[in-house]
Protein backbone atom coordinates (compact mmCIF):
# COMPACT_ATOMS: atom_id res chain seq x y z
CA UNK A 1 36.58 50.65 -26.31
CA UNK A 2 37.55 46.78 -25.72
CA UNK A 3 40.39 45.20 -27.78
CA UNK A 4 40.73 42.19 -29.14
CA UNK A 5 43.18 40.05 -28.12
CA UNK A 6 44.06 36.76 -30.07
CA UNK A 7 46.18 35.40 -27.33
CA UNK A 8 47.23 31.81 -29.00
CA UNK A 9 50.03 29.16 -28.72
CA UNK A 10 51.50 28.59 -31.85
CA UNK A 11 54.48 26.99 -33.60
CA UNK A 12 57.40 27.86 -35.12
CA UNK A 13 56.07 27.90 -38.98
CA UNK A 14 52.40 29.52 -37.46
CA UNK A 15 50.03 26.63 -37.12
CA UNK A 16 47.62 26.54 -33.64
CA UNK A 17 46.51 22.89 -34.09
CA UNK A 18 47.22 19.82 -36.24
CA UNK A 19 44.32 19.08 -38.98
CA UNK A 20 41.78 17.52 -36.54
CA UNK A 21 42.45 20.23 -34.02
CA UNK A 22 44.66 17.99 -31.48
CA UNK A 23 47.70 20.23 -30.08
CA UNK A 24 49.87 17.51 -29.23
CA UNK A 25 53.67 18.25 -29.27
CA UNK A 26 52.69 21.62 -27.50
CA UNK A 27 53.89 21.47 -23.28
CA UNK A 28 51.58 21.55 -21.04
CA UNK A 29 53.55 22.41 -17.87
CA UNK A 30 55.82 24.57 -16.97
CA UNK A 31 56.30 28.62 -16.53
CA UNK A 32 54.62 29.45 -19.78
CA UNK A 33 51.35 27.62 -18.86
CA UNK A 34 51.31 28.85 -15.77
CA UNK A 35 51.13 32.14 -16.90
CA UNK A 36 48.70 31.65 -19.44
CA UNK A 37 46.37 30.57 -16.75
CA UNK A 38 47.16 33.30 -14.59
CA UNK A 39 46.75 35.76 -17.77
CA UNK A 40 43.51 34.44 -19.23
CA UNK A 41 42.15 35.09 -15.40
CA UNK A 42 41.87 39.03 -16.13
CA UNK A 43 39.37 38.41 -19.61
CA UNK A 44 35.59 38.71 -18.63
CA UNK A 45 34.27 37.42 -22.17
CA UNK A 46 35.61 35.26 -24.50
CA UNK A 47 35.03 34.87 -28.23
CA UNK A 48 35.40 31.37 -30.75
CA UNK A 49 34.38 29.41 -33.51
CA UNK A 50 32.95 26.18 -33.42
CA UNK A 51 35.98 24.70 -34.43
CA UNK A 52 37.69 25.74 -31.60
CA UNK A 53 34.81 25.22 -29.19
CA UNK A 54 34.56 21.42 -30.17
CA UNK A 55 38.06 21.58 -29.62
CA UNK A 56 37.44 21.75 -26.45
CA UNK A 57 35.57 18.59 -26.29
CA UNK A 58 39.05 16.45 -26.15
CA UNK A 59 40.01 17.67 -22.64
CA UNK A 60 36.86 17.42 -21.02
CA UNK A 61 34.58 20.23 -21.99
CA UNK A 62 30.90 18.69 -22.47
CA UNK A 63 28.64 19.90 -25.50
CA UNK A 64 26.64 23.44 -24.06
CA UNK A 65 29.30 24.00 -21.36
CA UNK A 66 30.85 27.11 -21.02
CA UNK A 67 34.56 26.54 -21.54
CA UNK A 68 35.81 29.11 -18.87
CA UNK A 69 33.05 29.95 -16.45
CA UNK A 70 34.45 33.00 -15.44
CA UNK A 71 33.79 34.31 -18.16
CA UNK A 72 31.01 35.37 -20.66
CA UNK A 73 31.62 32.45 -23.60
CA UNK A 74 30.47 33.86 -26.97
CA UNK A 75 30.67 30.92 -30.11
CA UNK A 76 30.62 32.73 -33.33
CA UNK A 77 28.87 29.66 -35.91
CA UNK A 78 25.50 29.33 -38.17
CA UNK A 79 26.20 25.33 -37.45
CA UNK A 80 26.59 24.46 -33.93
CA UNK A 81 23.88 22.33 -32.39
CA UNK A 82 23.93 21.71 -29.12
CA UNK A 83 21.64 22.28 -25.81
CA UNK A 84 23.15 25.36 -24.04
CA UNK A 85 23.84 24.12 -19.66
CA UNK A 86 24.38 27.73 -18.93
CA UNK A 87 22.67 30.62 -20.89
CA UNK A 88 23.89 33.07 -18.73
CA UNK A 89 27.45 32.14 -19.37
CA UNK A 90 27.51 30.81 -23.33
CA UNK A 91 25.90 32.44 -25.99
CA UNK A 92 25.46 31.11 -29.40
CA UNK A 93 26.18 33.56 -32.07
CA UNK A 94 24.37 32.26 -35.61
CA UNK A 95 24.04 35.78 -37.19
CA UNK A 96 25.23 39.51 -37.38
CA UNK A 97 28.48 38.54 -36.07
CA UNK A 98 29.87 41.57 -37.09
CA UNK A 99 27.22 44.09 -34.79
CA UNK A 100 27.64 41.44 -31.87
CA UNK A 101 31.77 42.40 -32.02
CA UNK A 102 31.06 45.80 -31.79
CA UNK A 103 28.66 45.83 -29.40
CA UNK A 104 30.37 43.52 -27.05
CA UNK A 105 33.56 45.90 -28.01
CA UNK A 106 31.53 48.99 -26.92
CA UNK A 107 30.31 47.40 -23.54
CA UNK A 108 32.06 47.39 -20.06
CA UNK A 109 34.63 44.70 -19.32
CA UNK A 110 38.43 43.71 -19.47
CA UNK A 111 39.64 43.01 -22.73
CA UNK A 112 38.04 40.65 -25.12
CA UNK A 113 39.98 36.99 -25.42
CA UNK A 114 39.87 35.44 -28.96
CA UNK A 115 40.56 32.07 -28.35
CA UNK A 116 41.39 29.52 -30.83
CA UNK A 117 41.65 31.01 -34.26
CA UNK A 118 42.18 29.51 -38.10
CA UNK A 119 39.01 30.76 -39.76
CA UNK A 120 37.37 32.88 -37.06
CA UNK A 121 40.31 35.21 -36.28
CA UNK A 122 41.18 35.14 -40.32
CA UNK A 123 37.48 37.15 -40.29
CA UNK A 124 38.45 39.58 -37.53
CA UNK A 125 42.04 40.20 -38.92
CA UNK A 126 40.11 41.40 -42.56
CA UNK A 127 37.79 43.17 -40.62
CA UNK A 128 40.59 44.78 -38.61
CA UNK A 129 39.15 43.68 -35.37
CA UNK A 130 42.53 42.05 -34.00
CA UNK A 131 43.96 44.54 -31.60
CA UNK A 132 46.44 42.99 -30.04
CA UNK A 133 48.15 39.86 -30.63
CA UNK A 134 50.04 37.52 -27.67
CA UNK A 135 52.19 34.84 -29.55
CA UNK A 136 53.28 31.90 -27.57
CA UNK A 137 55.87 30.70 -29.76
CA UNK A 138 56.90 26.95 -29.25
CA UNK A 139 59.90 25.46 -30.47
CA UNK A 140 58.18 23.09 -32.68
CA UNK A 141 57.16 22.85 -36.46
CA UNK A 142 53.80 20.90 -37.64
CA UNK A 143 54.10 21.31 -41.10
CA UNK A 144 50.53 20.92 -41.90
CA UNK A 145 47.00 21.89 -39.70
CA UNK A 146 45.59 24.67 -38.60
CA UNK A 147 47.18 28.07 -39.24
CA UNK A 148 47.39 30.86 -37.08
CA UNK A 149 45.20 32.42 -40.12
CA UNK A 150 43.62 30.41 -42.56
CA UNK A 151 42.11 32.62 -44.89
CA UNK A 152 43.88 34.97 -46.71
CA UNK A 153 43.30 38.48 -45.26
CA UNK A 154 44.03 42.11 -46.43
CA UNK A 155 47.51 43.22 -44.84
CA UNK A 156 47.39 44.37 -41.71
CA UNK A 157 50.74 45.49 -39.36
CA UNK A 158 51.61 44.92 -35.61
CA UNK A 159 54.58 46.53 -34.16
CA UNK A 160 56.05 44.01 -31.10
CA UNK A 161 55.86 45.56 -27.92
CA UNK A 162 57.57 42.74 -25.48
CA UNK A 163 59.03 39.33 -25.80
CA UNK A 164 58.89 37.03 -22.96
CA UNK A 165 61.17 34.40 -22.21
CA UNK A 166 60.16 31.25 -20.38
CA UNK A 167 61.83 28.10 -20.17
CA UNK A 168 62.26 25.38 -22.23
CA UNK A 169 62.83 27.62 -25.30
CA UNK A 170 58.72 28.76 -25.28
CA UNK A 171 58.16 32.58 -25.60
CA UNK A 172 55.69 34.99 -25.42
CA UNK A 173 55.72 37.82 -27.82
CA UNK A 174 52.98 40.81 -27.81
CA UNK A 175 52.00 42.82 -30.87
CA UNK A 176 49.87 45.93 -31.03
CA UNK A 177 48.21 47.24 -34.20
CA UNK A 178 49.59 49.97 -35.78
């Protein structure tokens, strides 16, 4: 079976974003970005919210695009209205999200990327979907925005299985569920 993999920068006191889902105060360059790109290169399907998909919108990604086109983009929303470019590569999921995680979890493939998070990956954490989690933990407090989780969730435990350093006081730690 595929995990799940919420693989998300974050800061210090847990938020991914600021309220209207701009990252800025996060680095873009350097060691821990470059492998982020290099690690987001072995996911063959990755799964959002709208939220997060709009996101997207701010560097560059164009309404119906497929955010990473190596990959098969799945946007978990009842809401989001716009004309798919690629409907081979981005799929639109309005209902039954639940069924379309298993199945996807019960298909062939790499590991399944949850990118973004806040409401979506609150959802998978209560449903216990969230196998694995990779942290990159910046040195960097918001305050207010988007949390790591934003819903409240039944209690669920990870046990760390690596910490890595990168420069720049940014680090990467990895959780499996126990």
């Amino acid at each position: 079976m595929r995990k799940i993999i919420y693989h998300v920068a974050t800061t210090l006191d847990g938020y991914i974003a600021h309220a209207d889902n701009t990252t800025a105060g996060f680095s873009f360059a350097g060691p821990h970005v470059d492998a982020y790109m290099q690690q987001l290169q072995r996911y063959d399907t990755v799964i959002m919210g709208k939220n997060t998909y709009e996101a997207g919108y701010q560097f560059g990604l164009k309404a119906g695009e497929a955010p990473y086109p190596w990959m098969q983009n799945y946007v978990f929303s009842k809401t989001a209205e716009f004309e798919i470019r690629d409907p081979n590569k981005l799929f639109v999921i309005r209902d039954n999200w639940r069924e379309t995680i298993e199945e996807l979890r019960i298909s062939s493939g790499t590991d399944i990327y949850l990118c973004g998070g806040g409401i979506f990956a609150s959802a998978l954490l209560a449903e216990g979907l969230i196998d694995r989690l990779r942290l990159k933990i910046s040195p960097l407090v918001f305050g207010t925005g988007i949390k790591l989780f934003e819903a409240e969730a039944a209690i669920r435990e990870f046990q760390l299985d690596n910490i890595t350093q990168y420069g720049g006081d940014v680090f990467l730690a990895e959780y499996s569920k126990r």
